[in-house]
Protein backbone atom coordinates (compact mmCIF):
# COMPACT_ATOMS: atom_id res chain seq x y z
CA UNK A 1 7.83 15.03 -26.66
CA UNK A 2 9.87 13.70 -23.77
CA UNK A 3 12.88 13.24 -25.90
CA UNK A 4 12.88 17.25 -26.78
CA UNK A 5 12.49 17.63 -23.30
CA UNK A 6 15.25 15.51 -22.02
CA UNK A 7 17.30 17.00 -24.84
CA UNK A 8 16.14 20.66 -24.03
CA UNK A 9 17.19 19.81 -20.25
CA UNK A 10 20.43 18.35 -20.86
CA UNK A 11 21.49 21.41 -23.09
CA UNK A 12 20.96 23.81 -20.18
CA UNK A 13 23.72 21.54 -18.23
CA UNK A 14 20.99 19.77 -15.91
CA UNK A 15 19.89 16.23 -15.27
CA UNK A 16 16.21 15.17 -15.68
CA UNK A 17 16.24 15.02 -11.45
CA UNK A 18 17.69 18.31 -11.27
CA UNK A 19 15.41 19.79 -13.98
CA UNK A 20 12.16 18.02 -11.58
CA UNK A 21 13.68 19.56 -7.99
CA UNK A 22 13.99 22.79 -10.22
CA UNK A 23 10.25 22.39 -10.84
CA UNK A 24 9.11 21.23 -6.92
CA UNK A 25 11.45 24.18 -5.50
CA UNK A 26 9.09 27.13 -7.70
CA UNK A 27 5.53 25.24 -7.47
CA UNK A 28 6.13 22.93 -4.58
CA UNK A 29 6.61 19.15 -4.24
CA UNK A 30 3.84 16.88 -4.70
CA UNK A 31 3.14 13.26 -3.06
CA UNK A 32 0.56 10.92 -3.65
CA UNK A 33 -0.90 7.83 -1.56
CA UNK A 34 -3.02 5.84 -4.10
CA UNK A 35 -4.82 2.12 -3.49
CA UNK A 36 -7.56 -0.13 -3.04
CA UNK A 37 -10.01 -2.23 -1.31
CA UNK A 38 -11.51 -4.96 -2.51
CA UNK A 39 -15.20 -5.30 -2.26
CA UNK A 40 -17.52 -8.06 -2.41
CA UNK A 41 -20.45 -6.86 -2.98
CA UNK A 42 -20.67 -3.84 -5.35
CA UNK A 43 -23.84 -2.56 -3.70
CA UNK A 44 -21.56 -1.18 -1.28
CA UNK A 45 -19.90 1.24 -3.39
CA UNK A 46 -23.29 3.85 -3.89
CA UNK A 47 -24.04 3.05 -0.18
CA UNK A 48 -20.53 4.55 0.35
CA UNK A 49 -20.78 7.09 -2.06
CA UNK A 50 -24.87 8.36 -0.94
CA UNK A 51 -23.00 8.53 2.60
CA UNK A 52 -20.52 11.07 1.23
CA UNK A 53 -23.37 13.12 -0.44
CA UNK A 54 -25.16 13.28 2.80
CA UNK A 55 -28.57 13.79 1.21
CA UNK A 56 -26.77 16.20 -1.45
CA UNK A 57 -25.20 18.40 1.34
CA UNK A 58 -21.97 16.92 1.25
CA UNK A 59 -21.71 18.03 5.05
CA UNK A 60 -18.58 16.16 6.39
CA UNK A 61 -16.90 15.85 9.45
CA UNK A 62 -13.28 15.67 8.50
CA UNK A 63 -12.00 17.10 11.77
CA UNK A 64 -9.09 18.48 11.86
CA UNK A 65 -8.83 18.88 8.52
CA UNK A 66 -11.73 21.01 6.53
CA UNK A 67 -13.25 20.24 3.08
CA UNK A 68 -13.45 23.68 0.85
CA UNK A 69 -14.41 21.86 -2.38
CA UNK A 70 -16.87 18.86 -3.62
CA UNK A 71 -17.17 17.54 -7.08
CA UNK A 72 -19.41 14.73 -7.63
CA UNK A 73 -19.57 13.14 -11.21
CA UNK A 74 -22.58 10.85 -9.94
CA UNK A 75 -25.49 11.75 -11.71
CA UNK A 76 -26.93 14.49 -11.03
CA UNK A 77 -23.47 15.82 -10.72
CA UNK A 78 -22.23 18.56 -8.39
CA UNK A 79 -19.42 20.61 -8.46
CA UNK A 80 -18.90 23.62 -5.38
CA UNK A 81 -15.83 25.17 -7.54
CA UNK A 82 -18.65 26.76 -9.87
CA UNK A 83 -21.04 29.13 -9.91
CA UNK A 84 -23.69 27.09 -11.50
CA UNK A 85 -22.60 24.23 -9.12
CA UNK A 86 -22.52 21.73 -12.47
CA UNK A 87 -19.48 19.56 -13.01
CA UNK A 88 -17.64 20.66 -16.48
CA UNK A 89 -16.39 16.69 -16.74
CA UNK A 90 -19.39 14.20 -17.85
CA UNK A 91 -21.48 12.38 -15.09
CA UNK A 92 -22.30 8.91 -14.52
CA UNK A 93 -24.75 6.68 -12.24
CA UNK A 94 -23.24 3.37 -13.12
CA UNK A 95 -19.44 4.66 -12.47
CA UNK A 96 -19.55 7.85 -9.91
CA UNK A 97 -16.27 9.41 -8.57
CA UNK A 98 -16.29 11.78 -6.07
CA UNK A 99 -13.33 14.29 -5.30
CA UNK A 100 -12.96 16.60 -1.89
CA UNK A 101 -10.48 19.64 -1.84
CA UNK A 102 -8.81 20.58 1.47
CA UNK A 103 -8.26 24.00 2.51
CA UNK A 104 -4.15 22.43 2.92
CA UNK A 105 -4.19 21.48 -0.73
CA UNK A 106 -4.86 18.13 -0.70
CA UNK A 107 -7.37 16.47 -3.16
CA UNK A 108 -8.60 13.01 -2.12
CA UNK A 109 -10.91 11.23 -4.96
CA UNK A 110 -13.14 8.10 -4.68
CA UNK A 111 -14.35 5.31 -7.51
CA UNK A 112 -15.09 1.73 -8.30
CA UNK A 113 -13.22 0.06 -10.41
CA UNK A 114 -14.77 0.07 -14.02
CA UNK A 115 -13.03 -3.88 -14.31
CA UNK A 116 -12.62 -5.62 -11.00
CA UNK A 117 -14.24 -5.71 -7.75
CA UNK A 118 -12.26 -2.78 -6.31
CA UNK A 119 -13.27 0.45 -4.34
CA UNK A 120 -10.41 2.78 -5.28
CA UNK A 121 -8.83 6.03 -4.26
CA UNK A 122 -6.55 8.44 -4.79
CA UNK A 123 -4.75 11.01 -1.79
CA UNK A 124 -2.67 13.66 -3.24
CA UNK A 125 -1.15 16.66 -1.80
CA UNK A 126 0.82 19.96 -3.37
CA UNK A 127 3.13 21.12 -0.39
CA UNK A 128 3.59 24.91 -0.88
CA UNK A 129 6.96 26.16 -2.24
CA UNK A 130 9.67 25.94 0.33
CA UNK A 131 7.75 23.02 2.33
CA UNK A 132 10.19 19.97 2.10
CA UNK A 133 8.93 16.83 0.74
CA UNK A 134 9.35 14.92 3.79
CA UNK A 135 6.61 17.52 5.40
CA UNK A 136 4.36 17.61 3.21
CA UNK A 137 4.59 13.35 2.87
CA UNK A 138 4.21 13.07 6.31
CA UNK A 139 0.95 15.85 6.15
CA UNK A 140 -0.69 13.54 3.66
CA UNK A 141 0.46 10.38 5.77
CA UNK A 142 -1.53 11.90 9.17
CA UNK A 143 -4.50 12.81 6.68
CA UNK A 144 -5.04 9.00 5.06
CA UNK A 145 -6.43 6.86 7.54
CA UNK A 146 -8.53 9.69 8.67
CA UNK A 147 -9.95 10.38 5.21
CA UNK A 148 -10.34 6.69 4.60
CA UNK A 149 -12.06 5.43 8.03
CA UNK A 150 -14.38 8.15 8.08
CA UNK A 151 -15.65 8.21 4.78
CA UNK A 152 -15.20 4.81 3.50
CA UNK A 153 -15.79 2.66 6.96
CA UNK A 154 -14.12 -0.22 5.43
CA UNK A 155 -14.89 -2.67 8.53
CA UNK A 156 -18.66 -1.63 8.20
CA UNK A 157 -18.69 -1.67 4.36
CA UNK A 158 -16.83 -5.35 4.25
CA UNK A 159 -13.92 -3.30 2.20
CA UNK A 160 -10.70 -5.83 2.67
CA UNK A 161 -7.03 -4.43 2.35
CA UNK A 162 -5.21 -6.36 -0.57
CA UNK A 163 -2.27 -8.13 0.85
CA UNK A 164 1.42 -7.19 0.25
């Protein structure tokens, strides 16, 4: 499928890169910030995640930036983005994963690893058309260590940053 496309691309006179800027410029350019902590004890990772769900109202201070959408695939599952409040994807209490939508577009999500004793998460944010990448990278890099200290607490959790 990526051959056809490259092929498709290069027919219309464009580069691959050209062909992706084409893409960012109409729907806006996208950046990510993805990682890990390592964790000890695995314990940690529902106390982290029950903290999120604030007794199931999900009622986080995120200040300056405001949550608009919550989906929890713990079990019982939650999703705010539906009417019926249930998660489409399946749910599970040995492996939750919770994801917050920003009003600003970003989408931060939160797991254990399935493998090894990691806490792991992924930051992501679509700038809106027009917005440079630079902007909207250095958005998501003011929005990181808030989203991360607040909800995870890593020094209270015992959450160590791998080394580089």
């Amino acid at each position: 499928v990526f051959s056809e496309m490259a092929l498709c691309v290069y027919r219309q006179g464009l580069t691959l890169q050209q062909h992706m800027q084409s893409l960012y410029d109409k729907y806006g350019e996208f950046v990510s910030h993805n990682g890990y902590y390592f964790l000890e004890d695995s314990s940690v990772v529902h106390k982290i995640m029950d903290r999120i769900r604030c007794n199931d109202k999900y009622d986080l201070d995120l200040s300056p930036y405001q949550v608009e959408t919550v989906r929890d695939l713990g079990v019982p599952g939650f999703d705010s983005s539906k009417p019926d409040k249930k998660p489409t994807l399946p749910c599970s209490a040995s492996s939750p994963m919770i994801s917050l939508g920003f009003t600003n577009g970003c989408l931060a999500q939160f797991r254990a690893s399935g493998t090894e004793p990691k806490f792991k998460f992924y930051i992501e944010m679509k700038g809106s058309p027009g917005k440079s990448r630079e902007d909207v990278s250095k958005e998501l890099q003011a929005m990181t260590p808030i989203i991360l200290e607040r909800l995870l607490e890593p020094a209270k959790n015992g959450l160590k940053i791998p080394s580089k």
